[in-house]
N, C-alpha and C. Protein backbone atom coordinates (compact mmCIF):
# COMPACT_ATOMS: atom_id res chain seq x y z
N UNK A 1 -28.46 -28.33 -67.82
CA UNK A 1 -28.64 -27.14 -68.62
C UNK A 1 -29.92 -27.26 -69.43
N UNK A 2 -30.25 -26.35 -69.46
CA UNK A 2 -31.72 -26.31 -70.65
C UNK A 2 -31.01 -25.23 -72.08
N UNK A 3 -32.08 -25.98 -72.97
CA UNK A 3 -31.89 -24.88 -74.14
C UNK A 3 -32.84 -23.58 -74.31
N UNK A 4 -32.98 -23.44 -75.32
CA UNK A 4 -33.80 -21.83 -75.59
C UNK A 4 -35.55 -22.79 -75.40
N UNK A 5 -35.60 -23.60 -75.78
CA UNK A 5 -36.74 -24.38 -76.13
C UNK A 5 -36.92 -25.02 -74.41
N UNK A 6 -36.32 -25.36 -73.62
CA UNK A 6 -36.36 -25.56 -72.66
C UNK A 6 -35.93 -27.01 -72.01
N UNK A 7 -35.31 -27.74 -73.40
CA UNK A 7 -34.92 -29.30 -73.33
C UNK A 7 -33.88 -29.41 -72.39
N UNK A 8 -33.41 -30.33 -71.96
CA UNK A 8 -32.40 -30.94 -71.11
C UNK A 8 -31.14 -31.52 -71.91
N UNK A 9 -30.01 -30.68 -71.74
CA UNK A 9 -29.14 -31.22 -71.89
C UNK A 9 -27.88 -31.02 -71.22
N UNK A 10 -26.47 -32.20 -71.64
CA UNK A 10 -25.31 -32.00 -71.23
C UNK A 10 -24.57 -30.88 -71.76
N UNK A 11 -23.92 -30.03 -70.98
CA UNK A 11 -22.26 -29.28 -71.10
C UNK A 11 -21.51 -29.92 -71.78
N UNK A 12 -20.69 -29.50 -72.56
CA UNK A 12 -19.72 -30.25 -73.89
C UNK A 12 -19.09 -30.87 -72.65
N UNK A 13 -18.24 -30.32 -71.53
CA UNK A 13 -17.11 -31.06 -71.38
C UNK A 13 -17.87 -32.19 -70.50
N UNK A 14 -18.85 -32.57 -70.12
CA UNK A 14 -19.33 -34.05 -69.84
C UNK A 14 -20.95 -34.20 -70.79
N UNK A 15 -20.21 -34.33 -71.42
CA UNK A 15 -21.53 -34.02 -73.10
C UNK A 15 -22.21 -36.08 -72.55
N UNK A 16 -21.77 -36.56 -72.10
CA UNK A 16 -22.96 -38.03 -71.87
C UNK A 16 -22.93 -38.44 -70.50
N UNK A 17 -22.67 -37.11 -69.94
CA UNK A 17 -22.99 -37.47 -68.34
C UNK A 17 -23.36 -36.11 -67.84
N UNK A 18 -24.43 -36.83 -66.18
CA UNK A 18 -24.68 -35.16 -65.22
C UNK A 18 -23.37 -36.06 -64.48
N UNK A 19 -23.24 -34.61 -63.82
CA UNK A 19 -22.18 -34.84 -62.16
C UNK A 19 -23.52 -34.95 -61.04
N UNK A 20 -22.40 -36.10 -60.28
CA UNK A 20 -23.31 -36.87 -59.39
C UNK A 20 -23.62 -35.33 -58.37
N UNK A 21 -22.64 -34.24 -58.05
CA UNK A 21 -23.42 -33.53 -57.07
C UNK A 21 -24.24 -32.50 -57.83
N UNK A 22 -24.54 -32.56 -58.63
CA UNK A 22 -25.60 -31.85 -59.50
C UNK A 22 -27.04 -32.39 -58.52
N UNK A 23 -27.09 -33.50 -58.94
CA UNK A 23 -28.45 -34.33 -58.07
C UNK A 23 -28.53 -33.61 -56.81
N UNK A 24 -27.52 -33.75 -55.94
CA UNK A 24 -27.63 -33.60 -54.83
C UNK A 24 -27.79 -31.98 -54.59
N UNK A 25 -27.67 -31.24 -55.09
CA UNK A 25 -27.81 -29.62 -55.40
C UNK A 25 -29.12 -29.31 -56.18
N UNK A 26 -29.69 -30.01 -56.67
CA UNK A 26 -30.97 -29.91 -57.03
C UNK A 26 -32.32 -30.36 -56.42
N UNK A 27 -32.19 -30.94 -55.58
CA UNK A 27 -32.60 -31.43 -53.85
C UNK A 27 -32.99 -30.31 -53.28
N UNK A 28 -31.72 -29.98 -52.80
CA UNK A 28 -31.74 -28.57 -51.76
C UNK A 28 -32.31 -27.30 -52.68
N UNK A 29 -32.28 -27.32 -53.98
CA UNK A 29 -32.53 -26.14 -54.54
C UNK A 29 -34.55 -25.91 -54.79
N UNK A 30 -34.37 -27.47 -55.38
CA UNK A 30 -35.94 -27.23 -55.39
C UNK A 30 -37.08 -27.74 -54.48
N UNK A 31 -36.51 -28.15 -53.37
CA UNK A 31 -37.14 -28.45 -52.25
C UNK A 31 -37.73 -27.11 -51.42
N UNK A 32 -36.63 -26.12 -51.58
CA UNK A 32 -36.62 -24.88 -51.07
C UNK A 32 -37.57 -23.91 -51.85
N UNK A 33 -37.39 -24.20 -53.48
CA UNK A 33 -38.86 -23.61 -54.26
C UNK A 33 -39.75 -23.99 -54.27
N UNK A 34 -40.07 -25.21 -53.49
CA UNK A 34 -41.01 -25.63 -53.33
C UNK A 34 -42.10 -25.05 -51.98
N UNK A 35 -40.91 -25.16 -50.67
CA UNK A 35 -41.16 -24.68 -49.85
C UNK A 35 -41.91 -23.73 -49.85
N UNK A 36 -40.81 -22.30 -50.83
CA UNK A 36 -41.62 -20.77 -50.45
C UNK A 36 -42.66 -20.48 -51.51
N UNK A 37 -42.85 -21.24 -52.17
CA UNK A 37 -43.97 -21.02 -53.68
C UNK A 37 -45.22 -21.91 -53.15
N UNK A 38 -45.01 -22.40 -52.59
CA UNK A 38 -46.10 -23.77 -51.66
C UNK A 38 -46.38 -24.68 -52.79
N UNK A 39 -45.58 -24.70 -54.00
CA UNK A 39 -45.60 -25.87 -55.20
C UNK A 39 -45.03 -26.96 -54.75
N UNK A 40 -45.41 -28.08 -54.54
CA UNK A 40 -44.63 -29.14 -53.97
C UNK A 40 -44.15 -30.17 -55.17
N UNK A 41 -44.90 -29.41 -56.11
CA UNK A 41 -44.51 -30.39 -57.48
C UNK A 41 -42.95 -30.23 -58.12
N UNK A 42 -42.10 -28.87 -57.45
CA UNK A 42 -40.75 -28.57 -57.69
C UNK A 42 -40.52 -29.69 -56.89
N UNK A 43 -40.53 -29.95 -55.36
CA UNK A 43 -39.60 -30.79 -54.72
C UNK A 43 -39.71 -32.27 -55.25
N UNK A 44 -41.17 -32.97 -55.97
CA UNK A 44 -41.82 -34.05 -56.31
C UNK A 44 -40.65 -33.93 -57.62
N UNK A 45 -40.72 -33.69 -58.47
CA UNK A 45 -39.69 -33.43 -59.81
C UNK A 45 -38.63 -33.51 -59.25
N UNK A 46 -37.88 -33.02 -58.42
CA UNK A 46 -36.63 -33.50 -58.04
C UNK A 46 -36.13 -34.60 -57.63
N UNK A 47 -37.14 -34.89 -56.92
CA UNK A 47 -36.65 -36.51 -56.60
C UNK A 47 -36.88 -37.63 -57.28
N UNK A 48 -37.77 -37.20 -57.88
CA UNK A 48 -37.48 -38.40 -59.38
C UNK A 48 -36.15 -38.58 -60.06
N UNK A 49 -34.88 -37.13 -59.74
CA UNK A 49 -33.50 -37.48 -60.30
C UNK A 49 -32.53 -38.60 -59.01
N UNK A 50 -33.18 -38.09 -57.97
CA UNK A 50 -32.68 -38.63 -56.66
C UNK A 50 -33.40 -40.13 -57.22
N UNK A 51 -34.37 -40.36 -56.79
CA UNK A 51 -35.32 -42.27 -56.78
C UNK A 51 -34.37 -42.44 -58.01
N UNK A 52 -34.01 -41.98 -59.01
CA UNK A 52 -33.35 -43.08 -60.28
C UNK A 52 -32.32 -42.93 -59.74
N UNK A 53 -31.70 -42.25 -59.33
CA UNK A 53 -30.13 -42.37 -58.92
C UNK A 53 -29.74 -43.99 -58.30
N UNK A 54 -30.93 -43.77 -56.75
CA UNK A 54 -31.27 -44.88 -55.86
C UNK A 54 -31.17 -45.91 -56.42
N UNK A 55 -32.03 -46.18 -57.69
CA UNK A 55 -31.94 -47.39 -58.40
C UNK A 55 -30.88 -48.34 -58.70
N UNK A 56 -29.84 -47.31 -58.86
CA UNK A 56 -28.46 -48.21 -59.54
C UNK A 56 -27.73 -48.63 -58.58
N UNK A 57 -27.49 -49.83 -58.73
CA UNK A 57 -26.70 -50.73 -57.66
C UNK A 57 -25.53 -50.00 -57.81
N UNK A 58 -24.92 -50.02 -56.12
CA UNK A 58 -23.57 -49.16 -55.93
C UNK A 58 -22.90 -50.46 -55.29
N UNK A 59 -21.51 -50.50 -55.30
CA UNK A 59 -20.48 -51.09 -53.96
C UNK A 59 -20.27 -50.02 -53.15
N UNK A 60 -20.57 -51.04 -52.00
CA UNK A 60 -20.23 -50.05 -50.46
C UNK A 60 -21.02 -48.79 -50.23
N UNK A 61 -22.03 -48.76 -51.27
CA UNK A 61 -22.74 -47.48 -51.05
C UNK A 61 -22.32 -46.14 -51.38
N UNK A 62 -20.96 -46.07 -52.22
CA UNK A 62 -20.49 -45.30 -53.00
C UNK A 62 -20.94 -44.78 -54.27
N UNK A 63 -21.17 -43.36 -54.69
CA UNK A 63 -21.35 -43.05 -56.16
C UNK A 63 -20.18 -42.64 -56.84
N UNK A 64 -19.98 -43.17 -58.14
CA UNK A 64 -19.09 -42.37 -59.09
C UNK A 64 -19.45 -41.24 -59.48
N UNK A 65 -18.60 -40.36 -59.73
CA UNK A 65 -19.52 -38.60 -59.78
C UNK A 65 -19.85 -38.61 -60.46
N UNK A 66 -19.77 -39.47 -62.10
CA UNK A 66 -20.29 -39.07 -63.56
C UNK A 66 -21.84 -40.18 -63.56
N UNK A 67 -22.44 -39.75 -63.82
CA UNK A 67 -24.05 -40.38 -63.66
C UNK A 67 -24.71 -40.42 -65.24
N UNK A 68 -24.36 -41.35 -66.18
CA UNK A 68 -24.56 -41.35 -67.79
C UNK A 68 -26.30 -41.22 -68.01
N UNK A 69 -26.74 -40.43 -68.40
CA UNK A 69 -28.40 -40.07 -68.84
C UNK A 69 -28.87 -39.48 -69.80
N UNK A 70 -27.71 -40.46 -70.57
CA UNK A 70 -29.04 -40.22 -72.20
C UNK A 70 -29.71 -41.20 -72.24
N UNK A 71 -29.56 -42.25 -71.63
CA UNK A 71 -30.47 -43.34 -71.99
C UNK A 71 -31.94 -43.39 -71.03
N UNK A 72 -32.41 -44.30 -71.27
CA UNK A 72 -33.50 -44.64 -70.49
C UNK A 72 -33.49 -44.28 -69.09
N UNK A 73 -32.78 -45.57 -69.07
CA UNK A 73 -31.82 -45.65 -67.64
C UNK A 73 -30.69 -45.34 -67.25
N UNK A 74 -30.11 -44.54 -66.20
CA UNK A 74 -29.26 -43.83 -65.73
C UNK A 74 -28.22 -45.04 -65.38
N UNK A 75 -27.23 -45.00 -65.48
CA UNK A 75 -26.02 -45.86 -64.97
C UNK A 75 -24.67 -45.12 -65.05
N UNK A 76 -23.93 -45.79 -63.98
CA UNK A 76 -22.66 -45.22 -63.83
C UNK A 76 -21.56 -44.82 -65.00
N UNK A 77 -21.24 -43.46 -65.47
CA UNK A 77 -20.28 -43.20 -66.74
C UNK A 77 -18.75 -43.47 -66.42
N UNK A 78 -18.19 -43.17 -64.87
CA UNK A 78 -17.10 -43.60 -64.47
C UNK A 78 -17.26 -44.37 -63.24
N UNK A 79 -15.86 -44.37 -62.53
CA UNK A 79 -15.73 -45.37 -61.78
C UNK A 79 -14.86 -44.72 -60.33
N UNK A 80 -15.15 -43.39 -60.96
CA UNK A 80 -14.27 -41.98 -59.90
C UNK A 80 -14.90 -41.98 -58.70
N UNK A 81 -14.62 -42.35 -57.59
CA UNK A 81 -15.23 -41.32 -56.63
C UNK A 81 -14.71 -40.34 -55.69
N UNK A 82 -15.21 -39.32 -55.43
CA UNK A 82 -14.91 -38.13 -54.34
C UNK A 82 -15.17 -38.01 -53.58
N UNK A 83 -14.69 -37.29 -52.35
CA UNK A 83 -15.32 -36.98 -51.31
C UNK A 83 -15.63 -35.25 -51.26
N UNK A 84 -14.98 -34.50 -52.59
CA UNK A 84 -14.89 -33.16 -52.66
C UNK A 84 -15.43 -33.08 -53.68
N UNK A 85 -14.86 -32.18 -54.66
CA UNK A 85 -15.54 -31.61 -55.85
C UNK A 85 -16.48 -32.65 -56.30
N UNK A 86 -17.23 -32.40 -57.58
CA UNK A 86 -17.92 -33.24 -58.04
C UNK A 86 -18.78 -34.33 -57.19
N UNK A 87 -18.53 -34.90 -55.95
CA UNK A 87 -19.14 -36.04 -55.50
C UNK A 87 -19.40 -35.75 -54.39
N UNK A 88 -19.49 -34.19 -53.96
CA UNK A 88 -19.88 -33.85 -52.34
C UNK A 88 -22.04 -34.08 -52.49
């Protein structure tokens, strides 16, 4: 979410986490504005949420859907994973 000012922030009800398919929906979204605007700096900005994601060591190659990013560094907020809502 952005504010009026244009900052980045969390939704109360996961107020210290994004959802992991947020990332993955912001991929496809601005890859595609990138596409038809011929800005490639939308799809370049996106994957900077994707490359930090990458960063964090997973087991088995699994994500937990809650992805904690107030800090520096992004690390896992739960320990949930899905194959539906939230973690598609």
């Amino acid at each position: 979410e952005l504010d009026d000012e244009g900052a980045a922030y969390n939704t109360a009800w996961h107020s210290n986490a994004a959802v992991l398919s947020e990332v993955g929906t912001l991929q496809i979204e601005f890859r595609y504005l990138a596409k038809i605007t011929g800005r490639m700096e939308y799809a370049t900005d996106a994957m900077r949420a994707l490359d930090a994601l990458l960063k964090i060591g997973t087991q088995d190659g699994l994500y937990p859907t809650l992805i904690q990013n107030i800090q520096v560094r992004p690390s896992f907020a739960n320990d949930e994973i899905s194959i539906g809502a939230m973690g598609d």
